[in-house]
N, C-alpha and C. Protein backbone atom coordinates (compact mmCIF):
# COMPACT_ATOMS: atom_id res chain seq x y z
N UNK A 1 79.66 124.01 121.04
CA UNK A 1 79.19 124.37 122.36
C UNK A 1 78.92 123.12 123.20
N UNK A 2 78.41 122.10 122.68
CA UNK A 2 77.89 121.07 123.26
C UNK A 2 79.33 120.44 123.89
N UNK A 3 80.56 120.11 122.85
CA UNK A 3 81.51 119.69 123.33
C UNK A 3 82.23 120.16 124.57
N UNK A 4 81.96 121.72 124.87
CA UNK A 4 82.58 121.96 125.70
C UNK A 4 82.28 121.66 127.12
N UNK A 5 81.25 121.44 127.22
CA UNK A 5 80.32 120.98 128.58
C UNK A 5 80.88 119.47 128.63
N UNK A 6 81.74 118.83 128.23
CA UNK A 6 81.85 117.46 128.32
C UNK A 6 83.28 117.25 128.99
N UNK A 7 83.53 115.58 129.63
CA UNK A 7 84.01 115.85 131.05
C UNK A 7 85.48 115.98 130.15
N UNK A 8 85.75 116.56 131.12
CA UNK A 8 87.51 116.31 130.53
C UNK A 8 88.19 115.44 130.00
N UNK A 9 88.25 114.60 130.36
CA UNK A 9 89.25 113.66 130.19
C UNK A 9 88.60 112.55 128.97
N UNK A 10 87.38 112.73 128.32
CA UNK A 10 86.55 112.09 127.89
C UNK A 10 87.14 112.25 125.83
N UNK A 11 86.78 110.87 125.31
CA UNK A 11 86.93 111.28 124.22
C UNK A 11 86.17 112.01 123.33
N UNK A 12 86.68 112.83 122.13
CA UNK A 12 85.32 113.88 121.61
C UNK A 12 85.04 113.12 119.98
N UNK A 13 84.06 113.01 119.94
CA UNK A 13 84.04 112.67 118.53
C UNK A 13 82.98 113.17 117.57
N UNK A 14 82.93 113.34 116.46
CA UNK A 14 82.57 114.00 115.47
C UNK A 14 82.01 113.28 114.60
N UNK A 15 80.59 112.88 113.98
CA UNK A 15 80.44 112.06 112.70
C UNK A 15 79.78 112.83 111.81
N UNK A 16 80.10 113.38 110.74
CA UNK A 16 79.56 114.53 109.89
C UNK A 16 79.08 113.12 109.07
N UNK A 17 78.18 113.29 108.71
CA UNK A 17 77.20 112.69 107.46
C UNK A 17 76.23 114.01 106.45
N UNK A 18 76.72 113.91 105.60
CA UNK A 18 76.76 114.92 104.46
C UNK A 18 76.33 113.88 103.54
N UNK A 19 75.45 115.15 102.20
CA UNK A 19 75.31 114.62 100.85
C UNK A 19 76.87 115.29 100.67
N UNK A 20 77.38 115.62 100.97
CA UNK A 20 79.06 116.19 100.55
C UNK A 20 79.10 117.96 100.20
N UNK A 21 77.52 118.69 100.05
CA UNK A 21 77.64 120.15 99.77
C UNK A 21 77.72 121.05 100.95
N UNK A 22 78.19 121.60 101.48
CA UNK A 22 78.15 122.74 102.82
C UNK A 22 76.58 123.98 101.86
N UNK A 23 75.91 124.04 102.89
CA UNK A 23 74.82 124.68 102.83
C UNK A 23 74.94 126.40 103.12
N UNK A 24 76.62 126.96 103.34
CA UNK A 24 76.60 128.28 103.47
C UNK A 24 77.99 128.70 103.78
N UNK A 25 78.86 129.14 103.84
CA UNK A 25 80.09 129.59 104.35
C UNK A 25 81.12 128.41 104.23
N UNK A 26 82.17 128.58 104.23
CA UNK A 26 83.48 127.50 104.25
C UNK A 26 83.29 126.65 106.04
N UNK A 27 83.08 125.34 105.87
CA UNK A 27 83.09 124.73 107.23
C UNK A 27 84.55 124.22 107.60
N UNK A 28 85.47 124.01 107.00
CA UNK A 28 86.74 123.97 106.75
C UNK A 28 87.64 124.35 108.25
N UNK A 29 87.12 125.95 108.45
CA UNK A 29 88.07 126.72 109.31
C UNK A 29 87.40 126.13 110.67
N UNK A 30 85.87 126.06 111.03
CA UNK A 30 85.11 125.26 112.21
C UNK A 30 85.76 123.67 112.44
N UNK A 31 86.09 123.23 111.82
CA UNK A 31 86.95 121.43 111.64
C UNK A 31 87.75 121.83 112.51
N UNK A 32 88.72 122.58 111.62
CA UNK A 32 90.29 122.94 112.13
C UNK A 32 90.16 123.63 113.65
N UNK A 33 89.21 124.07 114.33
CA UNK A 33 89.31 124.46 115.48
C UNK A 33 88.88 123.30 116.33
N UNK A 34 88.08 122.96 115.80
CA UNK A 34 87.42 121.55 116.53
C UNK A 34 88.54 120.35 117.27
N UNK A 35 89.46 120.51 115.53
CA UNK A 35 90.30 119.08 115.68
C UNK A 35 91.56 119.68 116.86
N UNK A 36 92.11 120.81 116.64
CA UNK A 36 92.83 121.70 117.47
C UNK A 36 92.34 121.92 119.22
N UNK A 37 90.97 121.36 119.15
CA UNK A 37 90.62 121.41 120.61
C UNK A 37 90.50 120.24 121.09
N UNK A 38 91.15 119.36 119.84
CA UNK A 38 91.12 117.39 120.20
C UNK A 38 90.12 116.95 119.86
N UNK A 39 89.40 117.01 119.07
CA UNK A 39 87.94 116.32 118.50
C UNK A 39 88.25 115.83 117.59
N UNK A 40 87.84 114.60 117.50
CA UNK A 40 88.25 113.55 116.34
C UNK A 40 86.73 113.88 115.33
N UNK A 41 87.30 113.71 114.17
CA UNK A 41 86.26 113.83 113.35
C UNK A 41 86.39 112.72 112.00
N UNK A 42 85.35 112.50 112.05
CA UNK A 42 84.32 111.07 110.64
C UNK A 42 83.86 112.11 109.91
N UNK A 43 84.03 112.13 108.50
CA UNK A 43 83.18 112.33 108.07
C UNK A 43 82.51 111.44 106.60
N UNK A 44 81.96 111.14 106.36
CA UNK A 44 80.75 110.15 105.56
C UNK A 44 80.34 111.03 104.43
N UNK A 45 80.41 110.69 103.13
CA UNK A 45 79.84 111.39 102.06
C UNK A 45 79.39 110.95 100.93
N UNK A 46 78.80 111.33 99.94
CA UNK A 46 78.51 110.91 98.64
C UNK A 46 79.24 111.43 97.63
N UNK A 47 79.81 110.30 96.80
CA UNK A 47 81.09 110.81 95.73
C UNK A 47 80.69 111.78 94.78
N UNK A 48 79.17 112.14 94.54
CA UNK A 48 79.67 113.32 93.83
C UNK A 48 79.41 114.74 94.36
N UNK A 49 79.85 114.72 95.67
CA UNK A 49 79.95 115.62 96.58
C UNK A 49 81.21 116.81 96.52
N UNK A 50 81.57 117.30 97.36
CA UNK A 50 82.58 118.11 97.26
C UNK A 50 83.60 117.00 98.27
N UNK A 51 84.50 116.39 97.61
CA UNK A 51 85.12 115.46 97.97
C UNK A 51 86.59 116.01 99.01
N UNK A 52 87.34 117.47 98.64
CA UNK A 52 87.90 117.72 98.90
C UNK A 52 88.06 118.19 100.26
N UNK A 53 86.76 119.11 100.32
CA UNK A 53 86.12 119.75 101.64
C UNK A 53 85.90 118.38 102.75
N UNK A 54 85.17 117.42 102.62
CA UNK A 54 85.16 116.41 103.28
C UNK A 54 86.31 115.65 103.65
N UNK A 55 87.58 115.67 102.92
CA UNK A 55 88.44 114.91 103.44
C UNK A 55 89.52 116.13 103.95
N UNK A 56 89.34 117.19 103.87
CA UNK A 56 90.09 118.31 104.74
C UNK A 56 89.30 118.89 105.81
N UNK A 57 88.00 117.94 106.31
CA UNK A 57 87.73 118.16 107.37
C UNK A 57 87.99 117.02 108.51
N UNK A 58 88.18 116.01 107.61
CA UNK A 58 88.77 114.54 108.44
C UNK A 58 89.51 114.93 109.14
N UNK A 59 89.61 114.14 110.34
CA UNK A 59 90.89 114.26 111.16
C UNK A 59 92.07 112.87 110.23
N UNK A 60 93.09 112.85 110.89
CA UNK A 60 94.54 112.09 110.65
C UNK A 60 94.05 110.89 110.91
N UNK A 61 94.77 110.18 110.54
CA UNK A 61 94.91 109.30 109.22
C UNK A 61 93.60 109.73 108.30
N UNK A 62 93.37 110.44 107.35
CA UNK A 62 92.79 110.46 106.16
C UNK A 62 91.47 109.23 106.17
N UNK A 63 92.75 108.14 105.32
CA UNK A 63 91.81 107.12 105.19
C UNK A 63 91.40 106.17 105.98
N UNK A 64 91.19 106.86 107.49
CA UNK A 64 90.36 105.97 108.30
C UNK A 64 89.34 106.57 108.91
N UNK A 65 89.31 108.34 108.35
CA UNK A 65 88.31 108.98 108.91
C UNK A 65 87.13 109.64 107.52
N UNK A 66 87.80 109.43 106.89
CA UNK A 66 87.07 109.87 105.33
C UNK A 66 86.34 109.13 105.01
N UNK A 67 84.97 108.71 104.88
CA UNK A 67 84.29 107.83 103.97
C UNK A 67 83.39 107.93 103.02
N UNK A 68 83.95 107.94 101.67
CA UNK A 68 82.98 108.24 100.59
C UNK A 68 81.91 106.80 100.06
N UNK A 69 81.06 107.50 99.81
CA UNK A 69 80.11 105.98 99.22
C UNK A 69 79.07 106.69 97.74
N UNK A 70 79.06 105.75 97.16
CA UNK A 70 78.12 106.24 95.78
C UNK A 70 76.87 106.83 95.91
N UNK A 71 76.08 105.81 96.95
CA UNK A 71 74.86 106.95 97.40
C UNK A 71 74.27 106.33 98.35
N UNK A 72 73.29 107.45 98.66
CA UNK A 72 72.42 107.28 100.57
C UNK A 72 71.44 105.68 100.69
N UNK A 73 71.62 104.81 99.67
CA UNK A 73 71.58 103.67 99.56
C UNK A 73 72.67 102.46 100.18
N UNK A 74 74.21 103.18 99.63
CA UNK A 74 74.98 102.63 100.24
C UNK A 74 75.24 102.72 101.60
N UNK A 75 74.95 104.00 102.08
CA UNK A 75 75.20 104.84 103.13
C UNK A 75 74.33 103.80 104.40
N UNK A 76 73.02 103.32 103.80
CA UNK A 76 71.72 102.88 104.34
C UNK A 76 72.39 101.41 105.07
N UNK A 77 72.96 100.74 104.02
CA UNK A 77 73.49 99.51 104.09
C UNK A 77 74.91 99.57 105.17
N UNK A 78 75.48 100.32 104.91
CA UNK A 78 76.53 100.36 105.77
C UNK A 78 76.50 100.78 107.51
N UNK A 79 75.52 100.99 107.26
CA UNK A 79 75.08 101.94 108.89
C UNK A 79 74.51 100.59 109.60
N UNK A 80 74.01 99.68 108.71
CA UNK A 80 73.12 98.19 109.19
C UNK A 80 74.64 97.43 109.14
């Protein structure tokens, strides 16, 4: 909703930061509409997460939007 109020021509971007579990329903099919309406999406996770779900919510190129890390320690460090 928020995205849609934003100006046109503007870029959209997405940074999912996850322990890597979805908390209720497949988020999968919400990505795919997102990225389909041009929203670039990050998403950030912990490897013993659901690794698959997180990188099939990435947008294209994969490995420049996927980022797994060992834990919210690393996560801590990388954000600095």
């Amino acid at each position: 909703q928020i995205l849609r109020h934003s100006r046109e021509n503007s870029t959209k971007v997405i940074f999912l930061i996850t322990d890597g579990y979805s908390n209720g329903g497949d988020p999968r099919p919400v990505a795919a509409s997102l990225r389909d309406f041009g929203v670039e999406i990050f998403t950030f996770g912990i490897w013993q997460g659901n690794i698959r779900e997180l990188n099939d919510m990435a947008s294209t190129p994969k490995e420049e939007h996927c980022y797994l890390l060992h834990s919210f320690e690393e996560f801590e460090a990388l954000a600095r």
